[in-house]
C-alpha atoms as a PDB file:
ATOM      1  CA  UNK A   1     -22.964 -15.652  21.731  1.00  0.00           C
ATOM      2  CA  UNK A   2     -20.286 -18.501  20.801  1.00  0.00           C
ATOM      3  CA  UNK A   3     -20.082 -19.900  17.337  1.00  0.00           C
ATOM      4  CA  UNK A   4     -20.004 -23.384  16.233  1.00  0.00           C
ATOM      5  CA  UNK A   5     -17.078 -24.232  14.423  1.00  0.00           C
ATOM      6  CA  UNK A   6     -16.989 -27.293  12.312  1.00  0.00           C
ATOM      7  CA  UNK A   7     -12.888 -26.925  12.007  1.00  0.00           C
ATOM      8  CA  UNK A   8     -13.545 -27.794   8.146  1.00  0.00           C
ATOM      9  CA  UNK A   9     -10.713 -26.640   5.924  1.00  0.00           C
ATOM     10  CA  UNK A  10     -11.447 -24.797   2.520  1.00  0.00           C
ATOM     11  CA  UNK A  11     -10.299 -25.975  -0.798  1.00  0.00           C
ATOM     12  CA  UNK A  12      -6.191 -25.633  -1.364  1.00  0.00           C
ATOM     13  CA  UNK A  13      -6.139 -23.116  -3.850  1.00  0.00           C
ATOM     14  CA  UNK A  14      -7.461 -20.473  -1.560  1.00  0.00           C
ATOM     15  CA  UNK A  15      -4.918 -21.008   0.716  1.00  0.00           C
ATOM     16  CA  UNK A  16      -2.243 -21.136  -1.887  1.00  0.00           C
ATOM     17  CA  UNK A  17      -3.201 -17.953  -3.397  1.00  0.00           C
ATOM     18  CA  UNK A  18      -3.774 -16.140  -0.041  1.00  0.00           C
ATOM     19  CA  UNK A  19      -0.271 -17.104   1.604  1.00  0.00           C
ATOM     20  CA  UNK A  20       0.822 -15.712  -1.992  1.00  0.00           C
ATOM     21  CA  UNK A  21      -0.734 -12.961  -1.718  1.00  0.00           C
ATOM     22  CA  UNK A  22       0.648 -12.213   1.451  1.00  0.00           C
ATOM     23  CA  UNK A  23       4.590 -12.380   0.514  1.00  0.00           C
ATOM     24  CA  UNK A  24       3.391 -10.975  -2.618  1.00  0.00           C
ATOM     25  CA  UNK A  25       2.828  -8.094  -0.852  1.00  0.00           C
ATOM     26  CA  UNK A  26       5.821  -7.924   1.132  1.00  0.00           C
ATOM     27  CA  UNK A  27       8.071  -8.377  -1.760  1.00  0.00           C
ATOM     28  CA  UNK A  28       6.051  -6.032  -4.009  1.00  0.00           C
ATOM     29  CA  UNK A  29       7.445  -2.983  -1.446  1.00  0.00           C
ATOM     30  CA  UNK A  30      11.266  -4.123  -1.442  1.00  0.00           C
ATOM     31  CA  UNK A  31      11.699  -2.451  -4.987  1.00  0.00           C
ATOM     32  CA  UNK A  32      10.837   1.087  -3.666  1.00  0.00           C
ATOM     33  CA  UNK A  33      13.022   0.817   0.026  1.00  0.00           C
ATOM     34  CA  UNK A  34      15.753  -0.352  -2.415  1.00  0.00           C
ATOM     35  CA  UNK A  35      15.078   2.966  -4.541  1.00  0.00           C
ATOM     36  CA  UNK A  36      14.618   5.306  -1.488  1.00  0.00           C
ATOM     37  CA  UNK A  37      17.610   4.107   0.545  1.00  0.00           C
ATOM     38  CA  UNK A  38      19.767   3.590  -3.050  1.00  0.00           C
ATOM     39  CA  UNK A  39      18.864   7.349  -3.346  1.00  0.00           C
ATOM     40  CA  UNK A  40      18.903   8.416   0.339  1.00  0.00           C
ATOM     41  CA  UNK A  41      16.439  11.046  -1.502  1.00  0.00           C
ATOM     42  CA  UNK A  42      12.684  11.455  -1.108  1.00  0.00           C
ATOM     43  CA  UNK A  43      12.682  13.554  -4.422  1.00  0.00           C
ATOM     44  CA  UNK A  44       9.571  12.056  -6.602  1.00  0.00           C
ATOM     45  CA  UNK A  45       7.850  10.708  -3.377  1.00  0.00           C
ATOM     46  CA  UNK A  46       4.610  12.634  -1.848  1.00  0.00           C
ATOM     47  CA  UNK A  47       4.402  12.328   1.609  1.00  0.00           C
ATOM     48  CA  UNK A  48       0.887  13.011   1.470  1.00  0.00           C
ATOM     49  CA  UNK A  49      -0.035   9.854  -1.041  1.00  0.00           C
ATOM     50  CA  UNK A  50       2.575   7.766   2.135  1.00  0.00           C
ATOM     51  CA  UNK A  51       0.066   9.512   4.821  1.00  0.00           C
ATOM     52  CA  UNK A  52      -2.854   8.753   3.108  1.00  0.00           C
ATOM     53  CA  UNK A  53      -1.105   4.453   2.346  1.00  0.00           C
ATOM     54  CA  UNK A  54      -0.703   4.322   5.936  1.00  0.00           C
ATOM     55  CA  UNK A  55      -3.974   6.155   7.191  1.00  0.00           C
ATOM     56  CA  UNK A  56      -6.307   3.750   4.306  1.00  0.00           C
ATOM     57  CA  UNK A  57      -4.403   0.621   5.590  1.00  0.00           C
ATOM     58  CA  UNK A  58      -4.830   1.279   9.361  1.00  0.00           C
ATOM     59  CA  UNK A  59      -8.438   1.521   9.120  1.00  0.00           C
ATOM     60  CA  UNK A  60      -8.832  -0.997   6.679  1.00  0.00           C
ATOM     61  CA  UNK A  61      -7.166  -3.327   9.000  1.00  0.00           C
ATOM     62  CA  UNK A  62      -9.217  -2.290  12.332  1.00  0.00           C
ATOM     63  CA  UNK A  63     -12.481  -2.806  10.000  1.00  0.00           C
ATOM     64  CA  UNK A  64     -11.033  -6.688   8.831  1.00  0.00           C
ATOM     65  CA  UNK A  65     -10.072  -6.887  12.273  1.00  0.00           C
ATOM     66  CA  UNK A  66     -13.627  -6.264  13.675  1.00  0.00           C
ATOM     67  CA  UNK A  67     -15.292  -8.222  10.832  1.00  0.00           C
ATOM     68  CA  UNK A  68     -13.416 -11.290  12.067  1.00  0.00           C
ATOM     69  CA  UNK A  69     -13.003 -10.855  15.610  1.00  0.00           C
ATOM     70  CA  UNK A  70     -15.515 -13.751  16.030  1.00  0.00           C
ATOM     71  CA  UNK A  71     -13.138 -15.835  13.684  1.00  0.00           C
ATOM     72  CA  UNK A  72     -10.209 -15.526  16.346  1.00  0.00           C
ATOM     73  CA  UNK A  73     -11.823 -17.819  18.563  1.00  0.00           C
ATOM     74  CA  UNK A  74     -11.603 -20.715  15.977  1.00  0.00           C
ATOM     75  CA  UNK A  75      -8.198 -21.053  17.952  1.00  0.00           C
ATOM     76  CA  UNK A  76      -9.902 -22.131  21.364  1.00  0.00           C
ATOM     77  CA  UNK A  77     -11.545 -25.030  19.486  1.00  0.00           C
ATOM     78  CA  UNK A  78      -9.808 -26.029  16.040  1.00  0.00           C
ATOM     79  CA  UNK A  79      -5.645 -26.276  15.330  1.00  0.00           C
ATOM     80  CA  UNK A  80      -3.859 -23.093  15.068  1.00  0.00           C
ATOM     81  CA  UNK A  81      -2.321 -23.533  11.801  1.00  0.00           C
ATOM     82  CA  UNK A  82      -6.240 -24.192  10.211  1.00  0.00           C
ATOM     83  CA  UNK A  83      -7.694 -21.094  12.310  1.00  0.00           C
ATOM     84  CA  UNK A  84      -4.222 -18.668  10.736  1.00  0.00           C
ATOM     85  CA  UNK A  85      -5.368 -20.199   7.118  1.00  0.00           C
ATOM     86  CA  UNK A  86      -9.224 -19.253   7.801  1.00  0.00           C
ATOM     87  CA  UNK A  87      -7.563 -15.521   8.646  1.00  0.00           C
ATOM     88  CA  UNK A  88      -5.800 -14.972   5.279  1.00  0.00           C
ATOM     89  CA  UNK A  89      -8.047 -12.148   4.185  1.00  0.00           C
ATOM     90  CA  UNK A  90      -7.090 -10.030   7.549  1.00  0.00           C
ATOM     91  CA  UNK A  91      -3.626 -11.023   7.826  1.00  0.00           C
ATOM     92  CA  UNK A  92      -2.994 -10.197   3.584  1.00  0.00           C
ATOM     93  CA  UNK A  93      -4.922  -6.483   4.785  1.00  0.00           C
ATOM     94  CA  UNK A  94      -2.406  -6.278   7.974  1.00  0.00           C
ATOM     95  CA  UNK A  95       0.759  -7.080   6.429  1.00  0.00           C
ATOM     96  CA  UNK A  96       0.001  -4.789   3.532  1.00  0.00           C
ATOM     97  CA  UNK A  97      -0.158  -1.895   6.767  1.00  0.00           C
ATOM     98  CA  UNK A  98       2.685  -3.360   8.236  1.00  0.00           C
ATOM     99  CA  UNK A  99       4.706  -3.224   5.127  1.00  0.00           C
ATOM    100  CA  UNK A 100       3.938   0.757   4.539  1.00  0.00           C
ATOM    101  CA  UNK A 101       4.801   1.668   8.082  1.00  0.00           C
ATOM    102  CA  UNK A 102       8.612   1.219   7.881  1.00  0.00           C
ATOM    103  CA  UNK A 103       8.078   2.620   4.708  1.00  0.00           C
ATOM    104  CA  UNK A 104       7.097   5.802   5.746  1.00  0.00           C
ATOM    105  CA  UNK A 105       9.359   5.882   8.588  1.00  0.00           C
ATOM    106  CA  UNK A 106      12.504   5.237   6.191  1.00  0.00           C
ATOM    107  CA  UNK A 107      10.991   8.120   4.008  1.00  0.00           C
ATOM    108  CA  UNK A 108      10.737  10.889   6.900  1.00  0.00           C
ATOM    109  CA  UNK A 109      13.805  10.109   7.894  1.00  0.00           C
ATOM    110  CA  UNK A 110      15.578  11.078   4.701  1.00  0.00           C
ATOM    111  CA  UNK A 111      13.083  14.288   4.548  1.00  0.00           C
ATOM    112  CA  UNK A 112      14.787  15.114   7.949  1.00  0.00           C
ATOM    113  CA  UNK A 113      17.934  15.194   6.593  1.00  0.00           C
ATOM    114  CA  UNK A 114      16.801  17.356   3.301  1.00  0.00           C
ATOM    115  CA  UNK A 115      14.741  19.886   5.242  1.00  0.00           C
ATOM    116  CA  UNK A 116      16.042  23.040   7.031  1.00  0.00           C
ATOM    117  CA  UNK A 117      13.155  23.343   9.302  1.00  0.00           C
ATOM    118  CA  UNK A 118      13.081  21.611  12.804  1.00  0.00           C
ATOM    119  CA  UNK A 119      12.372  18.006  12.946  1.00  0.00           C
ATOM    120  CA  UNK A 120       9.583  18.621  14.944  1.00  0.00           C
ATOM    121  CA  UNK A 121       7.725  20.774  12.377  1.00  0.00           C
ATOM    122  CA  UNK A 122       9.282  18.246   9.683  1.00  0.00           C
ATOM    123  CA  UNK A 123       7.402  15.977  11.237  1.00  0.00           C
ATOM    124  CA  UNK A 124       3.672  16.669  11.873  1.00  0.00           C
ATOM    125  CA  UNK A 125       2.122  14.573   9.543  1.00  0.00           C
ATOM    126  CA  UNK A 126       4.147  11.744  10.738  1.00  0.00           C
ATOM    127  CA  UNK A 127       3.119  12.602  14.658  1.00  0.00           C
ATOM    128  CA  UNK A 128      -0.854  13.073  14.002  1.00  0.00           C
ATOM    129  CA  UNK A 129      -0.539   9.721  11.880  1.00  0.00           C
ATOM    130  CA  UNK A 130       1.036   7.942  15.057  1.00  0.00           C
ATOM    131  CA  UNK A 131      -1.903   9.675  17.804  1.00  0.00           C
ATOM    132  CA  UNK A 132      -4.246   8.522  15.018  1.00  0.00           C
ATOM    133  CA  UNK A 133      -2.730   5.059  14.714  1.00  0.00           C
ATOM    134  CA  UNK A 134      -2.714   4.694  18.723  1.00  0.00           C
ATOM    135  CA  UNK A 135      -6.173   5.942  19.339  1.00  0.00           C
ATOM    136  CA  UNK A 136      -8.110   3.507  16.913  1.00  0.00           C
ATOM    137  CA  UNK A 137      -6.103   0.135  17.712  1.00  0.00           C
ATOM    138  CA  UNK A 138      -6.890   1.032  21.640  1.00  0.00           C
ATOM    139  CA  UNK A 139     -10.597   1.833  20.265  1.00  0.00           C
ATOM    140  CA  UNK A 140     -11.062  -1.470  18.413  1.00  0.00           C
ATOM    141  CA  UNK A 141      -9.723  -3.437  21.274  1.00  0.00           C
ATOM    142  CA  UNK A 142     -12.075  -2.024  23.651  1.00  0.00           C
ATOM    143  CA  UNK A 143     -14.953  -2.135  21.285  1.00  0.00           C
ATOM    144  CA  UNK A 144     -14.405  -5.738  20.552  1.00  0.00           C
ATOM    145  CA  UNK A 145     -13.909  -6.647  24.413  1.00  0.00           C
ATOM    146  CA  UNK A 146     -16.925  -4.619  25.424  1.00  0.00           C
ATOM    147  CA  UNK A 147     -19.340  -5.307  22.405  1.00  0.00           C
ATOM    148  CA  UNK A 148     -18.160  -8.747  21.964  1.00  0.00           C
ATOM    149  CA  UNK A 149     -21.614 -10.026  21.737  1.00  0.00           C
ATOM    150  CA  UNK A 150     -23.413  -7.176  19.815  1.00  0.00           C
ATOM    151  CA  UNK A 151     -22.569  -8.247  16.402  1.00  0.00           C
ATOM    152  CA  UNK A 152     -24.434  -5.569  14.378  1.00  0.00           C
ATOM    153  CA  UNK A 153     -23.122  -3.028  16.497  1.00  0.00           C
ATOM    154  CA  UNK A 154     -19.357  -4.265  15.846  1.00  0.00           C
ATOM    155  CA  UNK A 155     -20.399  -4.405  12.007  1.00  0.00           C
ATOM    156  CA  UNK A 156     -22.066  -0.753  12.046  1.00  0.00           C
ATOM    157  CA  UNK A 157     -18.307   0.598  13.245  1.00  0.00           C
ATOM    158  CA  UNK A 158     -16.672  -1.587  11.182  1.00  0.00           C
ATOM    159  CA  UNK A 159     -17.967  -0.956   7.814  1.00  0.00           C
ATOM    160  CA  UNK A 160     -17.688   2.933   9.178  1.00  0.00           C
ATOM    161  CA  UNK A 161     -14.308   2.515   9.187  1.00  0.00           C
ATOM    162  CA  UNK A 162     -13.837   0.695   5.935  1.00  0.00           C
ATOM    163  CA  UNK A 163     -15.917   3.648   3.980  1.00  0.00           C
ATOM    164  CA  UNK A 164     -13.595   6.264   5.985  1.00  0.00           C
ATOM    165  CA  UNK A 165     -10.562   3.680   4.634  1.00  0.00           C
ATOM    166  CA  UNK A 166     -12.073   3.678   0.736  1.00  0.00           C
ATOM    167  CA  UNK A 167     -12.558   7.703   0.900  1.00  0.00           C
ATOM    168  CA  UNK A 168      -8.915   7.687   2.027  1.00  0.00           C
ATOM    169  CA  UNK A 169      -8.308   5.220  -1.216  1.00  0.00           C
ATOM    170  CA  UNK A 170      -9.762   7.467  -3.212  1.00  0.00           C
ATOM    171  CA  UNK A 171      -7.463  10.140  -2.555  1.00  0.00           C
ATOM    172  CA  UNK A 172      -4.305   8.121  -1.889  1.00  0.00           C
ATOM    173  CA  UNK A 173      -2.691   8.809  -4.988  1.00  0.00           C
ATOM    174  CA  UNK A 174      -3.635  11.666  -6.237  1.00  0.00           C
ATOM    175  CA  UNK A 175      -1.189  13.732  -4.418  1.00  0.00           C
ATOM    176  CA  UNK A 176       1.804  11.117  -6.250  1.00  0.00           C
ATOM    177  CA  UNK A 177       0.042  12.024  -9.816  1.00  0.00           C
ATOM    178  CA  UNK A 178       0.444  15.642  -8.719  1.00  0.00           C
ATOM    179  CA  UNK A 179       3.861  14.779  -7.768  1.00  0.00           C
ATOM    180  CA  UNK A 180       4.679  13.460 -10.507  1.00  0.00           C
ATOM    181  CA  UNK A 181       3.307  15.847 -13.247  1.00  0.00           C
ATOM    182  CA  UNK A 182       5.255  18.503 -11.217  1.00  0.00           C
ATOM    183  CA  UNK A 183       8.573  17.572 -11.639  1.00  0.00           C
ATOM    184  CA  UNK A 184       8.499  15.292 -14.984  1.00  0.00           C
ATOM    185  CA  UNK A 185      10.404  13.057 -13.779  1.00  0.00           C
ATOM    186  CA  UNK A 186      10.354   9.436 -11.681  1.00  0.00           C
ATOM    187  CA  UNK A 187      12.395  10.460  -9.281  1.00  0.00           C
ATOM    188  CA  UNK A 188      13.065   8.032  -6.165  1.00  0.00           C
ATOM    189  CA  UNK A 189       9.349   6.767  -6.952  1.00  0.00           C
ATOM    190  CA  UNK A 190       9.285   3.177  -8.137  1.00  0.00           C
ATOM    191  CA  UNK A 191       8.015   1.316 -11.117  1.00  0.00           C
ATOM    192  CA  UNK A 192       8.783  -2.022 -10.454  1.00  0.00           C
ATOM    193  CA  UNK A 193       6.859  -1.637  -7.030  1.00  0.00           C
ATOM    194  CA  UNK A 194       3.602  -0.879  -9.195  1.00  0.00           C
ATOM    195  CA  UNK A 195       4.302  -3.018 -11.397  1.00  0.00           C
ATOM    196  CA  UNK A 196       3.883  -5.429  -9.113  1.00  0.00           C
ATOM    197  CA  UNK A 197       1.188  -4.559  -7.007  1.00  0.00           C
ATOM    198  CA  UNK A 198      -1.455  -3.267  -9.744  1.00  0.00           C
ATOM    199  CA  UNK A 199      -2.046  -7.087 -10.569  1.00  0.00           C
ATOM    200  CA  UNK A 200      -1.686  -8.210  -6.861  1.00  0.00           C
ATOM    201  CA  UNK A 201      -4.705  -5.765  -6.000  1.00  0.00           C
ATOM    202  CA  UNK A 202      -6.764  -7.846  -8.756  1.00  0.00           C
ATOM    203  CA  UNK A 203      -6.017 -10.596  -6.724  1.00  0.00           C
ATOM    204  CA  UNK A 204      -6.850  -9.050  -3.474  1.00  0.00           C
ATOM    205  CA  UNK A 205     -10.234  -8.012  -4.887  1.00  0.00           C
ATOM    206  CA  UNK A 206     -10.485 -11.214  -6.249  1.00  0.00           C
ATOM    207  CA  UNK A 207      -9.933 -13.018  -2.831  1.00  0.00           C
ATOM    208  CA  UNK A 208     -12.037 -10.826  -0.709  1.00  0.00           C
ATOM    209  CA  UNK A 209     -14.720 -11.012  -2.645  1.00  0.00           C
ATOM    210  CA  UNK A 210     -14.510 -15.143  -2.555  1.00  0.00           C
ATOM    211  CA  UNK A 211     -13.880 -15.164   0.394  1.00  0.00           C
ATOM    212  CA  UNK A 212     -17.432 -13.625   1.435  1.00  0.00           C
ATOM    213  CA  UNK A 213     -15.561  -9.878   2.577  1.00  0.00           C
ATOM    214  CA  UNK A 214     -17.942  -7.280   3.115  1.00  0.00           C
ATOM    215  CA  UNK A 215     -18.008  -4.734   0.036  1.00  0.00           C
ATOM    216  CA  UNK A 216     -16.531  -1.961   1.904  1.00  0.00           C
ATOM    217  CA  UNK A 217     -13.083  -4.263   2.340  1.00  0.00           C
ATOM    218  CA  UNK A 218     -12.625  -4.889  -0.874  1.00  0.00           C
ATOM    219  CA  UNK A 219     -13.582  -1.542  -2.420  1.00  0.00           C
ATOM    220  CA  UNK A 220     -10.578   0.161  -1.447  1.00  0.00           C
ATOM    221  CA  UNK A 221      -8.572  -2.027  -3.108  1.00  0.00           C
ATOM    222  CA  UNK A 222     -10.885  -1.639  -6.657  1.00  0.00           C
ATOM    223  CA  UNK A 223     -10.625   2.400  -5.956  1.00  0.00           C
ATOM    224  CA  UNK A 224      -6.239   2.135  -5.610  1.00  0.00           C
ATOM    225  CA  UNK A 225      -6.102  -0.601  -8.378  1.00  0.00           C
ATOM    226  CA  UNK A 226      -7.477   3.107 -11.248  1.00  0.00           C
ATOM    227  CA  UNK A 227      -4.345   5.186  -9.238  1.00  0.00           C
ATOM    228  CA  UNK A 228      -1.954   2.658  -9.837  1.00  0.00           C
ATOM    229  CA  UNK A 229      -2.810   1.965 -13.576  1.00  0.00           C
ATOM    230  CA  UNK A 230      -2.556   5.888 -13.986  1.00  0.00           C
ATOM    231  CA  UNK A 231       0.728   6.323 -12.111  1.00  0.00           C
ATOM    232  CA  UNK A 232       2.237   3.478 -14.419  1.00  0.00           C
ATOM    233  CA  UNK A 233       1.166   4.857 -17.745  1.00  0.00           C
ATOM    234  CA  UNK A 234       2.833   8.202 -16.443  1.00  0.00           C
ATOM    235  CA  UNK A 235       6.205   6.631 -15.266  1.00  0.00           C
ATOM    236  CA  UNK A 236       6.216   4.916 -18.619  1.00  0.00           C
ATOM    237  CA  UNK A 237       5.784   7.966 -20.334  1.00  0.00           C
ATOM    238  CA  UNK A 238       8.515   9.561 -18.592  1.00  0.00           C
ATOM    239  CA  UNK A 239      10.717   6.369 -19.556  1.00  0.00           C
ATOM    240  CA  UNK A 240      10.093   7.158 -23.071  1.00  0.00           C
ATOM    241  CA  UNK A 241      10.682  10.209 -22.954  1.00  0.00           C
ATOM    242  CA  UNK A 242      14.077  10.111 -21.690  1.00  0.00           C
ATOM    243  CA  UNK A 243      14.598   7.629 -23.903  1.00  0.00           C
ATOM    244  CA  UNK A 244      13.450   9.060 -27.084  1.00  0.00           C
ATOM    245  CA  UNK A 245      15.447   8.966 -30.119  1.00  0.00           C
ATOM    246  CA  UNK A 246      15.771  12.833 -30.085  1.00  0.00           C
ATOM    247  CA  UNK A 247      17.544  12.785 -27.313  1.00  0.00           C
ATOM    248  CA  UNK A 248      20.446  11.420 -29.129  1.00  0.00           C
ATOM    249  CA  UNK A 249      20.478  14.136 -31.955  1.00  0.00           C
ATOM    250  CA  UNK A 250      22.977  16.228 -30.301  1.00  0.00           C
ATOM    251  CA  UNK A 251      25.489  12.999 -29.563  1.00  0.00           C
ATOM    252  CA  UNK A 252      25.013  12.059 -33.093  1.00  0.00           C
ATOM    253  CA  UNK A 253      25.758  15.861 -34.983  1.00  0.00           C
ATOM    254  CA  UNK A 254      28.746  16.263 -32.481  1.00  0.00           C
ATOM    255  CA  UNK A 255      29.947  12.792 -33.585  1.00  0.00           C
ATOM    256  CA  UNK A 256      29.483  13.351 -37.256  1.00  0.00           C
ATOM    257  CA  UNK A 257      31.692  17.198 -36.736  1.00  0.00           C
ATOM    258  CA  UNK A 258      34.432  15.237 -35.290  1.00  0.00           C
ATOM    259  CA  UNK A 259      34.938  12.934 -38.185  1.00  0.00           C
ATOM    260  CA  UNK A 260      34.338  16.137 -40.686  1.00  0.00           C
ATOM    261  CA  UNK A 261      36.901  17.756 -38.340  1.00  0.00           C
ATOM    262  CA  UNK A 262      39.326  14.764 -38.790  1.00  0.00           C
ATOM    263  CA  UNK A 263      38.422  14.847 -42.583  1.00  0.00           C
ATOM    264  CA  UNK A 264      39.453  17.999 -43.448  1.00  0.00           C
ATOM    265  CA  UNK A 265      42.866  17.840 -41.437  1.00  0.00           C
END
């Protein structure tokens, strides 16, 4: 079944705010590889809330992916740089995978070199996320080269695989609350990196949405946009509390016995 395509662009603003979007998203993750290879510690980091980043943002992409398969043949009859601007809302969804890959790659590493166990054991969750990763991109390619013209088929797996990615939302995390609660502390985990995202998510919602996304896109971002309000209210409470005036009690008396001390000499 080929499409017609009228090679029409869209207004301006979209475009500025997607290609925004996307290095919004790349810088938004430099704050927390900064922290993590500052620290060359994964202390305050859950690997399961990293699995469960990477696992939500692989199938997230492969359902954008399927959803616009159609659109990549714009390219065979319109100018390349139209047809990348008419894929915004799969490339923002791909970088944001590609930017959490290296993440967790940089994060094992550093668990390697804190754990006593074998690498291999030390590294399970990382292996089962790269089998996982390798069996759904072959998957998708072969379902959109052999279904190519079965479009409600393609859409059936595709908005499978965006539920499966907003269950995987819902739980991302959770595990980083748990984390975090455990220890008290912020740890390697951080707060600029949330800081920034939380309102870029708004934005991705907002974009999807405009941009005529089906619902189970953009719902994993609405699910991860509650988790990241909650994990900045915590890591703010943990800045005030290690800034908190009583804190400073003991500074102060020992201060104030020094002088008495040099007093009474």
């Amino acid at each position: 079944m080929d499409m017609i395509y009228s090679c029409e662009t869209e207004p301006i603003f979209g475009y500025i705010l997607g290609i925004s979007v996307c290095i919004g998203i790349v810088v938004s993750y430099i704050p927390q590889y900064y922290s993590l290879i500052k620290s060359k510690q994964t202390k305050g980091i859950s690997e399961y809330s990293l699995l469960l980043l990477n696992l939500s943002s692989l199938f997230l992409t492969a359902n954008s992916f399927i959803l616009n398969f159609q659109t990549f043949r714009c390219y065979f009859h319109c100018s390349w740089w139209l047809c990348t601007l008419n894929l915004l809302s799969f490339i923002q969804i791909a970088i944001a995978w590609l930017s959490v890959v290296p993440l967790y790659v940089v994060f094992l590493q550093y668990l390697i070199q804190e754990s006593k166990e074998k690498p291999l054991i030390v590294l399970k969750y990382g292996i089962m996320y790269l089998i996982i990763s390798l069996i759904l991109i072959l998957g998708v390619l072969i379902t959109d080269t052999i279904l190519i013209d079965k479009i409600s088929f393609e859409k059936t797996i595709a908005q499978t695989l965006g539920i499966i990615s907003a269950i995987l939302s819902g739980g991302i995390w959770i595990p980083q609350i748990i984390e975090l609660l455990k220890i008290q502390e912020q740890g390697s985990l951080s707060l600029v990196m949330f800081f920034i995202q939380t309102p870029g998510t708004v934005v991705q919602i907002f974009l999807q949405i405009i941009d005529h996304q089906d619902w189970t896109t953009w719902i994993a971002y609405a699910v991860t946009f509650v988790e990241q309000v909650i994990i900045i209210v915590i890591l703010i409470i943990f800045k005030y509390k290690s800034n908190k005036p009583g804190e400073l009690e003991p500074l102060i008396n020992e201060r104030y016995d020094n002088q008495a001390i040099q007093t009474n000499i």
